[in-house]
C-alpha atoms as a PDB file:
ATOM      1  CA  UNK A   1     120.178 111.982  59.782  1.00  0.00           C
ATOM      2  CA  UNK A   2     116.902 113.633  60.538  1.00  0.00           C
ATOM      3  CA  UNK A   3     115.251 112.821  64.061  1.00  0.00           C
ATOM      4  CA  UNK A   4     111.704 111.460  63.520  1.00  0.00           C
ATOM      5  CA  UNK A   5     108.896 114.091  65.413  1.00  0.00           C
ATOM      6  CA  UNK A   6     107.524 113.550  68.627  1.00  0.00           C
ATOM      7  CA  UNK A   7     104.196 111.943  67.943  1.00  0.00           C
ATOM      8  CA  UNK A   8     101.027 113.292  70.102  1.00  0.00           C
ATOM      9  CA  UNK A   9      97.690 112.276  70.872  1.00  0.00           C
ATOM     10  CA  UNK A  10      95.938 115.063  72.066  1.00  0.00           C
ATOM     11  CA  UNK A  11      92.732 114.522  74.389  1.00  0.00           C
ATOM     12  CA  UNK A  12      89.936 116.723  75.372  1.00  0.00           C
ATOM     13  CA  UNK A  13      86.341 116.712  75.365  1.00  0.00           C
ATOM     14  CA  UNK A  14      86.101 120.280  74.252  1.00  0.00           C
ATOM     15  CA  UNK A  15      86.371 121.035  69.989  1.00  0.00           C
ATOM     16  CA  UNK A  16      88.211 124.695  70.060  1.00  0.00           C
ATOM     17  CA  UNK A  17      90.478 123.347  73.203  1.00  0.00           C
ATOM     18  CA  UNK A  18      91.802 120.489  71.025  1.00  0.00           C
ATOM     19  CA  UNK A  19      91.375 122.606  67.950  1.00  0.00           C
ATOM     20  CA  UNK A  20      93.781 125.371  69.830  1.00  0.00           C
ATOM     21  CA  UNK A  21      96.088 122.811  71.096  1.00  0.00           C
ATOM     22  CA  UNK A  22      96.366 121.245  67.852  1.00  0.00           C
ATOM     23  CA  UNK A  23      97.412 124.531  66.062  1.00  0.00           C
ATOM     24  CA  UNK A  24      99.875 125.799  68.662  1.00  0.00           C
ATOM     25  CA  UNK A  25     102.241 122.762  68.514  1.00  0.00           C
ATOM     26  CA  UNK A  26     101.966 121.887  65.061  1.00  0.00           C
ATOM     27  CA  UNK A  27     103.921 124.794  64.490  1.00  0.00           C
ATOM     28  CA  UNK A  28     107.232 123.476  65.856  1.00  0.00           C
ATOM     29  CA  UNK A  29     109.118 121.392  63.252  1.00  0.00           C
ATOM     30  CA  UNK A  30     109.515 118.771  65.785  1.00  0.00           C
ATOM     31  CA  UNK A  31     105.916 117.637  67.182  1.00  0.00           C
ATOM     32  CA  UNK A  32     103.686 115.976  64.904  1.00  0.00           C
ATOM     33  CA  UNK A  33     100.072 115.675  66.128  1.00  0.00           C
ATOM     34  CA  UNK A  34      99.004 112.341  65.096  1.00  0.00           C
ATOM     35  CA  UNK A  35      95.356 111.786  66.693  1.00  0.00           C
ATOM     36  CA  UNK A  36      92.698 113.590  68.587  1.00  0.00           C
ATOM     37  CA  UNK A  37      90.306 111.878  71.433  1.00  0.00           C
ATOM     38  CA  UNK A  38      86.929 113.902  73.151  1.00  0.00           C
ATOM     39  CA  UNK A  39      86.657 111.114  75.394  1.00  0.00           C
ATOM     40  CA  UNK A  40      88.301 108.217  77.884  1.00  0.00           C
ATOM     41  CA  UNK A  41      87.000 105.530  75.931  1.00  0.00           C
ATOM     42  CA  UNK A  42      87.760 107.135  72.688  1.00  0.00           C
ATOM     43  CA  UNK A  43      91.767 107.992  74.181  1.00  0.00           C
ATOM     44  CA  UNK A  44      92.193 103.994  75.202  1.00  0.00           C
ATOM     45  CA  UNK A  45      91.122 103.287  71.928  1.00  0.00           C
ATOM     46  CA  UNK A  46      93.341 106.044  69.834  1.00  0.00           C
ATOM     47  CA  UNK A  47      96.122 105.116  72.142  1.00  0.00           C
ATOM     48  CA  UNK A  48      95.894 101.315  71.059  1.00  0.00           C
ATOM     49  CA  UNK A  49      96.155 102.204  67.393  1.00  0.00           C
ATOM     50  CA  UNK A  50      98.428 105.180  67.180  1.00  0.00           C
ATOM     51  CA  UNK A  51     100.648 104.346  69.942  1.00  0.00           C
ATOM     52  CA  UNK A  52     101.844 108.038  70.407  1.00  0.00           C
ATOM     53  CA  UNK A  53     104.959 108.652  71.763  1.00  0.00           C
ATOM     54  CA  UNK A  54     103.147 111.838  73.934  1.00  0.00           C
ATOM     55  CA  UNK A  55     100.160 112.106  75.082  1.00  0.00           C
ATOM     56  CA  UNK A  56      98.175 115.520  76.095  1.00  0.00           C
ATOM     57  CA  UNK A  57      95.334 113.871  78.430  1.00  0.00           C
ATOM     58  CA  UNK A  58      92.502 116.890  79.934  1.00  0.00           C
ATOM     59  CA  UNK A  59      92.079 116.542  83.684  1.00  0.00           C
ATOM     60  CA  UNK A  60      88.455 116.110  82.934  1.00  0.00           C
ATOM     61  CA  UNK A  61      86.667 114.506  80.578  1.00  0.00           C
ATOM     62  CA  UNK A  62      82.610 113.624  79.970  1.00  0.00           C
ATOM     63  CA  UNK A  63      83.018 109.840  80.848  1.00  0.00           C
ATOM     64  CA  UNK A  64      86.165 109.313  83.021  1.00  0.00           C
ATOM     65  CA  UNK A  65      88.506 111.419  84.762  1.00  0.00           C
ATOM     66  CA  UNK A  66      91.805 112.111  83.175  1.00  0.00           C
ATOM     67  CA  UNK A  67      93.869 110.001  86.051  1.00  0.00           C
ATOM     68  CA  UNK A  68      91.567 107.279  85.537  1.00  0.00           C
ATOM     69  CA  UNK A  69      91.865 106.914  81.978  1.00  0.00           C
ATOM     70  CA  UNK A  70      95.766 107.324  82.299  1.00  0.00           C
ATOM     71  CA  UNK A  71      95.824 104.482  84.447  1.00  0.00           C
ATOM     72  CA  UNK A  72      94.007 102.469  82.080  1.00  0.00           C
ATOM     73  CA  UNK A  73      96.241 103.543  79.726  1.00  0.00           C
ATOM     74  CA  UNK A  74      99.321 102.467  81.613  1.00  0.00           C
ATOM     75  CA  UNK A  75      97.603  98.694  82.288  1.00  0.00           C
ATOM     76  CA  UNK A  76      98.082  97.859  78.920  1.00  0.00           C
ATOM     77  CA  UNK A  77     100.986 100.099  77.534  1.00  0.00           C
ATOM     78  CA  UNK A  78     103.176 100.463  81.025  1.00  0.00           C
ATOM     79  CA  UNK A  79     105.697 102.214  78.623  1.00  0.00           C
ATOM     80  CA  UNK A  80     103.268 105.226  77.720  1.00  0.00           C
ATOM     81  CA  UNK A  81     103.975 108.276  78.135  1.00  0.00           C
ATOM     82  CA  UNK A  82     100.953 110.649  79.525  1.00  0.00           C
ATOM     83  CA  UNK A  83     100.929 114.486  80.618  1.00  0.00           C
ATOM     84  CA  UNK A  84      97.779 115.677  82.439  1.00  0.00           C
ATOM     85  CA  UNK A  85      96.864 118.997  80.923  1.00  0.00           C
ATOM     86  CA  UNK A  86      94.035 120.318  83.971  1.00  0.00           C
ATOM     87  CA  UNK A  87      92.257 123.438  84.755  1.00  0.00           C
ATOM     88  CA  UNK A  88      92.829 122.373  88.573  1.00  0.00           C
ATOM     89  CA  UNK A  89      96.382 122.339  90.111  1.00  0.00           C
ATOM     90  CA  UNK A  90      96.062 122.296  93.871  1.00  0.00           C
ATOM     91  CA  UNK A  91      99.057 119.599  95.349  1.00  0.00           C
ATOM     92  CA  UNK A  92      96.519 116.932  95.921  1.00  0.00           C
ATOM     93  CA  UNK A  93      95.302 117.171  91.795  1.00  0.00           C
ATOM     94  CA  UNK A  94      99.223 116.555  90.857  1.00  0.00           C
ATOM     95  CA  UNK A  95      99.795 114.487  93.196  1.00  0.00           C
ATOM     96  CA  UNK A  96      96.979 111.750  92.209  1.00  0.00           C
ATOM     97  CA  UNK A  97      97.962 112.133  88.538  1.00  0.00           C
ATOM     98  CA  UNK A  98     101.602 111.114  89.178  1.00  0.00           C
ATOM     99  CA  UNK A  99     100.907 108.325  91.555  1.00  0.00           C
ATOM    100  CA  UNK A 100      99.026 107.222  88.712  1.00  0.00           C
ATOM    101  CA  UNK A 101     101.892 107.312  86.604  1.00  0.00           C
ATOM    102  CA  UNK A 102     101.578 110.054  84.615  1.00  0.00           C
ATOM    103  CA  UNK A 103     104.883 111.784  83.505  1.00  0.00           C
ATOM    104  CA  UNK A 104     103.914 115.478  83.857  1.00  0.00           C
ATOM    105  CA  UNK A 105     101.468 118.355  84.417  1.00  0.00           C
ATOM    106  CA  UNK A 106     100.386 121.439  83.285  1.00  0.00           C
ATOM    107  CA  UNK A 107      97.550 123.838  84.175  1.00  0.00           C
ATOM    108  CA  UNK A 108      95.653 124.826  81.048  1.00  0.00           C
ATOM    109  CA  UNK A 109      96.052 128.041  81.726  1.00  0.00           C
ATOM    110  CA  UNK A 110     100.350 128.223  80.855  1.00  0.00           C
ATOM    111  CA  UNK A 111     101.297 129.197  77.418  1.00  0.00           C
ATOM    112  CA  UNK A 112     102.674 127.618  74.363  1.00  0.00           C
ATOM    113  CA  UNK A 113     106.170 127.031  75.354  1.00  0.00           C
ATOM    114  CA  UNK A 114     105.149 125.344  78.318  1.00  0.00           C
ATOM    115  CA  UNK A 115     103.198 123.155  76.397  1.00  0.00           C
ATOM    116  CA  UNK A 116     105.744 122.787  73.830  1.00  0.00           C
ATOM    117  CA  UNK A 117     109.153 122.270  76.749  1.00  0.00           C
ATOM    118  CA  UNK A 118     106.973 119.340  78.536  1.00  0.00           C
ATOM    119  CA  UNK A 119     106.622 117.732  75.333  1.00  0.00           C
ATOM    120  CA  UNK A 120     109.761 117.410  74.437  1.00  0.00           C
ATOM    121  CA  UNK A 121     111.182 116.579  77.873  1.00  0.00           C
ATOM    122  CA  UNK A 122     108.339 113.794  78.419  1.00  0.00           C
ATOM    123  CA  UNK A 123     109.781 112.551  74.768  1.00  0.00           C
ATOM    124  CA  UNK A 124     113.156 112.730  76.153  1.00  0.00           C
ATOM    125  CA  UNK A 125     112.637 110.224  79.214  1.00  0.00           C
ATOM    126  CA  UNK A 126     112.296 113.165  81.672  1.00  0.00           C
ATOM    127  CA  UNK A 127     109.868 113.724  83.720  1.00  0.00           C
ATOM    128  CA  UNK A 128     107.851 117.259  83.510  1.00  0.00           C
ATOM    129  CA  UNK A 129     106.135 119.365  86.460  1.00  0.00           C
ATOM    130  CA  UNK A 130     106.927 123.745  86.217  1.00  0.00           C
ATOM    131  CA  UNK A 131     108.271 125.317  88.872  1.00  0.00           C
ATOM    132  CA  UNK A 132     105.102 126.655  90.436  1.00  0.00           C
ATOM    133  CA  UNK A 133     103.576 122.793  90.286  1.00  0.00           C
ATOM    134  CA  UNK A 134     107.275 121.184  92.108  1.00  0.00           C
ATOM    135  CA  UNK A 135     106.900 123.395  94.945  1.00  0.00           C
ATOM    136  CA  UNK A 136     102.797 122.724  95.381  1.00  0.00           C
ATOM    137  CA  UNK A 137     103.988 119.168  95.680  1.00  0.00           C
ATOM    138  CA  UNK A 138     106.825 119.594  98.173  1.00  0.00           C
ATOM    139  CA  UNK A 139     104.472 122.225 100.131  1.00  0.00           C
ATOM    140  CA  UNK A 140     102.080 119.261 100.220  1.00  0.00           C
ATOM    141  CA  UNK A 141     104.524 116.481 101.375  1.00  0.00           C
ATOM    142  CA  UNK A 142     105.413 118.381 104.470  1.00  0.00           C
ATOM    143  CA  UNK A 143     101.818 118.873 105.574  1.00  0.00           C
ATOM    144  CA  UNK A 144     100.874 115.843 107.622  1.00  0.00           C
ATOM    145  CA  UNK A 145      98.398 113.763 105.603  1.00  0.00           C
ATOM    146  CA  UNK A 146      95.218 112.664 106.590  1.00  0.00           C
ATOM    147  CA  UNK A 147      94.348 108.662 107.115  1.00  0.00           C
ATOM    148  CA  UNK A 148      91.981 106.768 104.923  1.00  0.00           C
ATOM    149  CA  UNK A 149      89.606 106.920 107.879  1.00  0.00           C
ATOM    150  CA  UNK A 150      89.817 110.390 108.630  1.00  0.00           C
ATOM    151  CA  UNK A 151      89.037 111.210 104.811  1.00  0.00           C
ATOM    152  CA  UNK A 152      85.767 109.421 105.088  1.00  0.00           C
ATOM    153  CA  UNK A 153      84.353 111.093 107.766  1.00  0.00           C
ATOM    154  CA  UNK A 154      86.067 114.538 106.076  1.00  0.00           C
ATOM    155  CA  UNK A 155      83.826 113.176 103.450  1.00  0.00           C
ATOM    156  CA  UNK A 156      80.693 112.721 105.326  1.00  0.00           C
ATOM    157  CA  UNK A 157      81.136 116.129 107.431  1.00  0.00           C
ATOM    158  CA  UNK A 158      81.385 117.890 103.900  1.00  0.00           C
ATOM    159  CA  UNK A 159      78.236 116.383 103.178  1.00  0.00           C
ATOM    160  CA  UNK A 160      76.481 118.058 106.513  1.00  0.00           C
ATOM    161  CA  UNK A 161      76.293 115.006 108.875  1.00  0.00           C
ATOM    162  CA  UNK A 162      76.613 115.416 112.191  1.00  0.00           C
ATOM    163  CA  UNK A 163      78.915 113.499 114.056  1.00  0.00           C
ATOM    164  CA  UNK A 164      75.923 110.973 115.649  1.00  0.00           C
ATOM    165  CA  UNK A 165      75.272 110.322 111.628  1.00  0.00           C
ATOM    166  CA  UNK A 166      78.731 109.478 110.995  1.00  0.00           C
ATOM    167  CA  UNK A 167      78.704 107.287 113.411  1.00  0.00           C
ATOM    168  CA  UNK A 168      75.895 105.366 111.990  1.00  0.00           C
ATOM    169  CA  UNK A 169      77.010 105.919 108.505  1.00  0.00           C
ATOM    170  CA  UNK A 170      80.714 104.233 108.913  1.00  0.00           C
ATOM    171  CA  UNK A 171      79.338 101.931 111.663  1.00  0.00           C
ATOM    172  CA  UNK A 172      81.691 103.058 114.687  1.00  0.00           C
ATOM    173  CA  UNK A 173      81.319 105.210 117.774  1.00  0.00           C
ATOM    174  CA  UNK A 174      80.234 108.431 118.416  1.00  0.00           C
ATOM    175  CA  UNK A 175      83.341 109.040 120.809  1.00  0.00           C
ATOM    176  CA  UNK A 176      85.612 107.827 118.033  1.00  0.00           C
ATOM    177  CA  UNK A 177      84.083 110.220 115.312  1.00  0.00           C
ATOM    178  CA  UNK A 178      84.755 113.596 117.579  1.00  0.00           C
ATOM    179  CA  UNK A 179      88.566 112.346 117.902  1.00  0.00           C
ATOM    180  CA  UNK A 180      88.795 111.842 113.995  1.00  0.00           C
ATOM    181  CA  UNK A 181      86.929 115.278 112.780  1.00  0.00           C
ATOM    182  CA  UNK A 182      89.164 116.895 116.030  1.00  0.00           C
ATOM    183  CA  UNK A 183      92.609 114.986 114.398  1.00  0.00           C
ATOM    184  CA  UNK A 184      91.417 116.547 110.868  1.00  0.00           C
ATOM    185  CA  UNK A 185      90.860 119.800 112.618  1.00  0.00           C
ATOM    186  CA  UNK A 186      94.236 119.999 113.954  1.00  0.00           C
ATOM    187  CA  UNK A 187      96.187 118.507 110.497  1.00  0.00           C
ATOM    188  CA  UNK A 188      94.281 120.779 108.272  1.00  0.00           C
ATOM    189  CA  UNK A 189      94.991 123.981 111.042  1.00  0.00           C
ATOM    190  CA  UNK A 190      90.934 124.901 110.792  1.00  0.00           C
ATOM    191  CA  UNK A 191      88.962 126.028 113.233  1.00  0.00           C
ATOM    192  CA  UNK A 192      86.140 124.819 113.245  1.00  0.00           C
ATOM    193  CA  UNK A 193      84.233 121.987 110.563  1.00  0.00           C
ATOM    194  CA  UNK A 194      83.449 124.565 107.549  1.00  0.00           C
ATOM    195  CA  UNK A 195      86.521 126.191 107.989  1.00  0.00           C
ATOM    196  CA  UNK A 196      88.221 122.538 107.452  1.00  0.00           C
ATOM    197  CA  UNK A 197      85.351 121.616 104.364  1.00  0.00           C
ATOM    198  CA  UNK A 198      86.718 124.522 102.844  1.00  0.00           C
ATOM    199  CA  UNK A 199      90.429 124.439 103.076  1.00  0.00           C
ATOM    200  CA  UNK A 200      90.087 120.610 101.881  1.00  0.00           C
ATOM    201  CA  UNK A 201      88.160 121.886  99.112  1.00  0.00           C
ATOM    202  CA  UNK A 202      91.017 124.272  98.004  1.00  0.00           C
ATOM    203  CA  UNK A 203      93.601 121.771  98.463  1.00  0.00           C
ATOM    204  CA  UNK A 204      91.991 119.505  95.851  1.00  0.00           C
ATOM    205  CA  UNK A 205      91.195 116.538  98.734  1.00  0.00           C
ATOM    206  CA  UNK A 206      87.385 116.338  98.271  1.00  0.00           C
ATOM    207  CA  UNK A 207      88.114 115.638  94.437  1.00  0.00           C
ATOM    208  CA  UNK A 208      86.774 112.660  93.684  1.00  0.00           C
END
């Protein structure tokens, strides 16, 4: 008995990105691309009707980010399966995307039979992440995380505040801020406040 094709929804906000995606796995007997979405609204939508069995979602798209519309995704299907396919792959980028229950993740930038292997092992119940993208994630899970409170004045020092203005802005003392930005100093390993804007920018945690 033949096995029925993987069926794929494949989302991106760019033509010749969807148009390249389209024609590199449509050539394997197996995957059958069965709608295309340039948008978050427009994926929810396609989802709802074509109920793929795959779905290629782009990190970023013109109305909502990729992890947001997954989630929204997930609300209403919880059995959908979603890979993020992003130009951005620090730890922090993965890590969001599979907290939001997406089953894999691929950089744009890997070829074809990447593509093609997450596919099938997303259709198979597995979940997908190359080599490279595993050991991002367990890199990140030993480095000691920052707290919700010392992201928001991360957030507010990236902006240029000083540390009397983020006392104002998050309504707490001046005293307290210098302990938080010297905590993040000392779990990011910067030396100084640009230094730390700057590794937290490489590591993906000033996404929003």
């Amino acid at each position: 008995m033949k096995t029925k094709p993987i069926r794929i929804l494949v989302v991106d906000d760019h033509f010749m990105v969807r148009l390249g995606l389209i024609g590199a796995i449509s050539t394997e007997t197996d995957i059958d691309v069965v709608g295309e979405a340039a948008s978050g609204a427009e994926a929810i939508a396609c989802f709802g009707k074509l109920k793929p069995d795959v779905t290629l979602m782009d990190g970023i798209l013109p109305d909502r980010h990729g992890v947001d519309v997954t989630r929204a995704i997930l609300e209403s299907f919880p059995t959908a399966r979603i890979i993020l396919v992003s130009i951005n792959d620090t730890a922090e980028d993965i890590h969001r995307a599979l907290q939001a229950g997406a089953w894999g993740y691929i950089p744009k930038s890997c070829e074809k039979d990447a593509i093609v292997s997450a596919i099938r092992t997303v259709a198979a119940g597995e979940r997908y992440l190359a080599p490279e993208l595993s050991r991002k994630l367990a890199e990140r899970n030993l480095q000691p995380l920052l707290s919700s409170r010392e992201m928001d004045v991360l957030r507010l020092v990236a902006k240029g505040m000083a540390n009397k203005q983020i006392a104002s802005e998050l309504a707490i003392g001046e005293p307290t801020v210098k302990s938080h930005v010297a905590h993040i100093l000392d779990k990011l390993g910067a030396p100084d406040r640009t230094r730390a804007v700057t590794l937290a920018m490489e590591r993906g945690l000033l996404r929003s």
